[in-house]
Protein backbone atom coordinates (compact mmCIF):
# COMPACT_ATOMS: atom_id res chain seq x y z
CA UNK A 1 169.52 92.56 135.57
CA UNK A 2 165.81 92.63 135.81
CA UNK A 3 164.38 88.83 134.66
CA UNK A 4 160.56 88.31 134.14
CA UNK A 5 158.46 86.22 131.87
CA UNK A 6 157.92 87.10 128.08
CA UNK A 7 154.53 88.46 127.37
CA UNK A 8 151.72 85.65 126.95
CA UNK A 9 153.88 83.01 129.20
CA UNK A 10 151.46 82.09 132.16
CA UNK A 11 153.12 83.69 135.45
CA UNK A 12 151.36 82.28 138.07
CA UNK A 13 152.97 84.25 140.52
CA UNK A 14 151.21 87.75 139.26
CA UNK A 15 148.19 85.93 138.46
CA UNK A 16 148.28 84.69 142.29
CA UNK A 17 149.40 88.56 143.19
CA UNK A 18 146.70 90.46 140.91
CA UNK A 19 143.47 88.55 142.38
CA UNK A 20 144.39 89.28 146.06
CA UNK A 21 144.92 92.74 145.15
CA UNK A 22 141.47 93.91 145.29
CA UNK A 23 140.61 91.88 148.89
CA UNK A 24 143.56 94.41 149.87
CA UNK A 25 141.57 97.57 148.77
CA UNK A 26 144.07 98.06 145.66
CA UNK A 27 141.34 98.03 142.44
CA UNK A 28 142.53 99.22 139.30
CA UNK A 29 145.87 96.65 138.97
CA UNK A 30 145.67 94.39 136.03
CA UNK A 31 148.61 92.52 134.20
CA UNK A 32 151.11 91.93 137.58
CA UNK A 33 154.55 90.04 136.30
CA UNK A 34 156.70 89.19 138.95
CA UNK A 35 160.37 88.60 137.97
CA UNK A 36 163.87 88.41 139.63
CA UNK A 37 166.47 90.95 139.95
CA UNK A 38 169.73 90.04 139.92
CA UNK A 39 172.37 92.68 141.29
CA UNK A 40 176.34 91.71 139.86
CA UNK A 41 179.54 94.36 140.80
CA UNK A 42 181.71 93.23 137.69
CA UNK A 43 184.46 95.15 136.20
CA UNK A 44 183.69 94.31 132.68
CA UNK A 45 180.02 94.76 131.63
CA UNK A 46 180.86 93.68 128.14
CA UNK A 47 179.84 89.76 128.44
CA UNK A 48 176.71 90.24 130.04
CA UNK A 49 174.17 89.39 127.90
CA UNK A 50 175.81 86.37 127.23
CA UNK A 51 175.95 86.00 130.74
CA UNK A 52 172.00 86.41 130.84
CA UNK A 53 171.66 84.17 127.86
CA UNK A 54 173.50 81.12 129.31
CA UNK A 55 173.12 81.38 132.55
CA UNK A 56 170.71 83.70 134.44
CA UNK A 57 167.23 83.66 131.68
CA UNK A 58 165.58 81.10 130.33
CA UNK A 59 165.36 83.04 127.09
CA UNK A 60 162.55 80.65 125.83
CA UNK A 61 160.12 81.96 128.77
CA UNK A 62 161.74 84.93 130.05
CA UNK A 63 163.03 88.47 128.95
CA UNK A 64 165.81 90.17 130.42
CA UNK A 65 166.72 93.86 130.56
CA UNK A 66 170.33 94.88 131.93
CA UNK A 67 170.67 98.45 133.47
CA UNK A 68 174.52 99.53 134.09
CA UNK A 69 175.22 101.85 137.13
CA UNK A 70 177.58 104.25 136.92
CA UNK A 71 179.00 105.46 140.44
């Protein structure tokens, strides 16, 4: 699960991240948003976005996007 801030919710972190970026020589980086991945092994993907929902996001601030791996 990959957890970051909703659009137009300050993130202090990127903000913090995108000005040092050009003392580093990287120019041309605008809009950094620095989340939280979470990595789960579960054998039943079925319950979680309620699992996101209740637990992991704080779906008033933050989006969450859930990416299944098949081996």
């Amino acid at each position: 699960m990959l957890i970051r801030p909703k659009q137009g919710i300050l993130d202090p972190q990127g903000q913090t991240v995108e000005r040092a970026l050009p003392a580093l020589g990287f120019e041309g980086v605008t809009d950094v948003r620095i989340g939280r991945l979470v990595e789960l092994e579960v054998t039943d993907a079925s319950k979680l976005d309620e699992l996101c929902e209740q637990l992991l996001a704080n779906t008033l601030i933050e989006d969450f996007e859930i990416q299944i791996q098949e081996d």
